[in-house]
C-alpha atoms as a PDB file:
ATOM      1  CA  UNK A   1     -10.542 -47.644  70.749  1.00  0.00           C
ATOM      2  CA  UNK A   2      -7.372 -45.720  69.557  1.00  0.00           C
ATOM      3  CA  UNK A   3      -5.642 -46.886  66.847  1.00  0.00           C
ATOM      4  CA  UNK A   4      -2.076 -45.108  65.713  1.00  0.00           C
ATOM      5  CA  UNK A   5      -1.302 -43.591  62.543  1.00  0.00           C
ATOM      6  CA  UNK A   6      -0.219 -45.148  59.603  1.00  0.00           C
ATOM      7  CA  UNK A   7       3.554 -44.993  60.025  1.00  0.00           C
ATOM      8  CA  UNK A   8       6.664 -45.942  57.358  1.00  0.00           C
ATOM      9  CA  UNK A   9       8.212 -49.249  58.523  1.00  0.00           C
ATOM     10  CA  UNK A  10      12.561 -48.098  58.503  1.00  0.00           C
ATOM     11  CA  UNK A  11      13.311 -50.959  60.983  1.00  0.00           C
ATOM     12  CA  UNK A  12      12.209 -54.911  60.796  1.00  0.00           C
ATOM     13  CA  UNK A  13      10.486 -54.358  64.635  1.00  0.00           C
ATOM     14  CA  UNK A  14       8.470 -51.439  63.461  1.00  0.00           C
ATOM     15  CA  UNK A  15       6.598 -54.254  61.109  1.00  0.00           C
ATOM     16  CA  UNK A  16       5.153 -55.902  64.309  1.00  0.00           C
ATOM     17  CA  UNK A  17       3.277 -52.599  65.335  1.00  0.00           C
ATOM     18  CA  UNK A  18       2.377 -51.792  62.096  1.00  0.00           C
ATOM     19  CA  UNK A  19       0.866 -55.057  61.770  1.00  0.00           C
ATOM     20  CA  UNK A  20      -1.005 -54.459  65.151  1.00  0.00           C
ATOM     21  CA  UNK A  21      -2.592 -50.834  64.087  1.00  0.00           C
ATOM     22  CA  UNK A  22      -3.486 -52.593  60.980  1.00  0.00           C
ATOM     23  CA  UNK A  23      -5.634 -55.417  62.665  1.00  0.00           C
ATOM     24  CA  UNK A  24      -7.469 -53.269  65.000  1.00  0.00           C
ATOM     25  CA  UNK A  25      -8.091 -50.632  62.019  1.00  0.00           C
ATOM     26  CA  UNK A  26      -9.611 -53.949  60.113  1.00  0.00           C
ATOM     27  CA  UNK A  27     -11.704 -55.274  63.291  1.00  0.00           C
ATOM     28  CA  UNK A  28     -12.977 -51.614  64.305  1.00  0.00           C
ATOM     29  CA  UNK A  29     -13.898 -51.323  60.522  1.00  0.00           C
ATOM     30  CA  UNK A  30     -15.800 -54.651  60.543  1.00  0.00           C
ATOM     31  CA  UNK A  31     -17.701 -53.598  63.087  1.00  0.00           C
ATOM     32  CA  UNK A  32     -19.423 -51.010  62.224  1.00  0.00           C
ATOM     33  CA  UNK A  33     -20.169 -52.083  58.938  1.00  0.00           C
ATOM     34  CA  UNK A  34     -22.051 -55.356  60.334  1.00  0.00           C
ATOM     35  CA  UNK A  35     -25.184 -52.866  61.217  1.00  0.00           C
ATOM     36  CA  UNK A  36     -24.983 -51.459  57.736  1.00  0.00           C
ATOM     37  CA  UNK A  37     -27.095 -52.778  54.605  1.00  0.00           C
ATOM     38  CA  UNK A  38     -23.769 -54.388  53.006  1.00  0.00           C
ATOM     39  CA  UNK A  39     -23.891 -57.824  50.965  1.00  0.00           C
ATOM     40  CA  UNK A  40     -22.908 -60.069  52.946  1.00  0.00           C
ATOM     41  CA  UNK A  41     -20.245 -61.765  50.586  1.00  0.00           C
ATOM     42  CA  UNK A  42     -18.429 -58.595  50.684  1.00  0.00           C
ATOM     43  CA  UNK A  43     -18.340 -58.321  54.211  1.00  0.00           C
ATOM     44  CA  UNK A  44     -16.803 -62.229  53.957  1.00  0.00           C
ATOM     45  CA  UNK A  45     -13.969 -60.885  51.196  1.00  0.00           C
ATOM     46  CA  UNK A  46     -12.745 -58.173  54.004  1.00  0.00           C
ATOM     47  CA  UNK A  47     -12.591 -60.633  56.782  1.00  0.00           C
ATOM     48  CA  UNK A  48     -10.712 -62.967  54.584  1.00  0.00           C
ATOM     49  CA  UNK A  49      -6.940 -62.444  53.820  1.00  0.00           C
ATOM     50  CA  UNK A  50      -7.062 -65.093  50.513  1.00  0.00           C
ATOM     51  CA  UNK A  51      -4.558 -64.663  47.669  1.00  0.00           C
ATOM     52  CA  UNK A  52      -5.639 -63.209  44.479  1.00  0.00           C
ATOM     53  CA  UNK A  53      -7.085 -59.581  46.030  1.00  0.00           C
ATOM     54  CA  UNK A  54      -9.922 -60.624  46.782  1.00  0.00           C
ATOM     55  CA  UNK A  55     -10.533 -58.837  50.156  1.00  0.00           C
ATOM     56  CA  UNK A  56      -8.658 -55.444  48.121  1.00  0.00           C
ATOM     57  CA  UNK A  57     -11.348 -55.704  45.328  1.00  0.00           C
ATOM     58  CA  UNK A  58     -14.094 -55.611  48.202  1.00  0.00           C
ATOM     59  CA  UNK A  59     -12.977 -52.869  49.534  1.00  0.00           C
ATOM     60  CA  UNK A  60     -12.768 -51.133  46.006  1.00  0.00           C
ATOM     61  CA  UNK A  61     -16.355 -51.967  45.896  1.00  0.00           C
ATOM     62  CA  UNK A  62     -17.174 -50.616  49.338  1.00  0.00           C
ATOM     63  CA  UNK A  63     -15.491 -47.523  48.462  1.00  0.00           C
ATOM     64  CA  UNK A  64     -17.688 -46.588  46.052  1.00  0.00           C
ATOM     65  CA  UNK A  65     -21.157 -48.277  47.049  1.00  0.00           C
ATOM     66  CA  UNK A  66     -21.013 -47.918  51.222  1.00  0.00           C
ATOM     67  CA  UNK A  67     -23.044 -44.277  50.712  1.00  0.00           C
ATOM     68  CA  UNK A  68     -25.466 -45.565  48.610  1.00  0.00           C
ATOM     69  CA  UNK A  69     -27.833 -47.066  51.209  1.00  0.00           C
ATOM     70  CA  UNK A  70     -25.787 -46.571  54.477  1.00  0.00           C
ATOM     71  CA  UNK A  71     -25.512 -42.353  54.026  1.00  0.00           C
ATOM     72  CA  UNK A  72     -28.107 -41.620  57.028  1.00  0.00           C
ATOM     73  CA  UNK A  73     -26.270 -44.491  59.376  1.00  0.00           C
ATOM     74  CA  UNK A  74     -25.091 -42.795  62.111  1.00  0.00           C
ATOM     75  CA  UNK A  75     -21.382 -44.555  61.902  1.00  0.00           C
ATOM     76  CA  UNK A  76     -21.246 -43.986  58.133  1.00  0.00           C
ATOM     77  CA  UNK A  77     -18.391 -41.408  58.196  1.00  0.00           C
ATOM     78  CA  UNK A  78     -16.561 -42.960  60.340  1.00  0.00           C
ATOM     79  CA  UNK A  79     -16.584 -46.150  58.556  1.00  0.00           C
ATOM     80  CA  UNK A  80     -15.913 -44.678  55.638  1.00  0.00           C
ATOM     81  CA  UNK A  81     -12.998 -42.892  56.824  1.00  0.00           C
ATOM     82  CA  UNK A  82     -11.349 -46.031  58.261  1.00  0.00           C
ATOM     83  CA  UNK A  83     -12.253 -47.795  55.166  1.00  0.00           C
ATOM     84  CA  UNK A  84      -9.714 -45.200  53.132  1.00  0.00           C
ATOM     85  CA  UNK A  85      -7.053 -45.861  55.684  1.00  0.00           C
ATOM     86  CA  UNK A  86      -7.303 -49.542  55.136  1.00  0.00           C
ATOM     87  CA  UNK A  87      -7.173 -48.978  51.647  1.00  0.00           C
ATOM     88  CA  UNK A  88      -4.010 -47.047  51.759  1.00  0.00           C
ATOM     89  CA  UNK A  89      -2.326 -50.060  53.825  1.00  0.00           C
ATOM     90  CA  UNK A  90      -3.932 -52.604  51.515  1.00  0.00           C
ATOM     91  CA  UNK A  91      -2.186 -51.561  48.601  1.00  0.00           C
ATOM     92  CA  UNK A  92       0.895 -53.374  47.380  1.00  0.00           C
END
C-alpha cells in the first residue's frame, strides 16, 4: 500500500487528503501490530479516536515499549517507523 507524505494543509481541500493519508497510515499501522505481543488495551486506545488523548498517550507508550518484546518481528521496523509518522500527525 502507498501512502503519501505528510504534507502542510495551505488550502481547506488539502484537509480532505490529508485526512485520507492519515487513515491508511493508522489502518496499515494497526495491522501489523495485531501479530505483535502488544496489550491489547493499547491496541483498543489507537483504534479509538476518544477525547482526552487517550489514543496519543498509547502511542507514547508504544513508542517506547514496541522493541521490548517485538525487536526480532519481522515487521518491527516498519511499524515502528509508521508509528513516528503517526505521532508527528497526532500532535496538536
Amino acid at each position: 500500500m502507498k501512502i503519501a507524505p505528510i504534507t502542510k494543509t495551505s488550502r481547506s481541500f488539502d484537509k480532505d487528503e490529508r485526512g485520507d493519508a492519515e487513515r491508511k497510515r493508522l489502518e496499515l499501522f494497526l495491522g501489523l501490530i495485531e501479530g505483535m505481543d502488544i496489550p491489547l488495551k493499547r491496541i483498543e486506545d489507537v483504534r479509538s479516536n476518544e477525547p482526552g488523548g487517550m489514543r496519543f498517550r498509547s502511542l507514547k507508550w508504544l513508542d517506547r515499549n514496541i522493541a521490548i518484546r517485538n525487536k526480532d518481528h519481522k515487521d518491527f521496523q516498519r511499524a515502528r517507523n509508521l508509528l513516528r509518522l503517526i505521532m508527528k500527525t497526532e500532535w496538536h
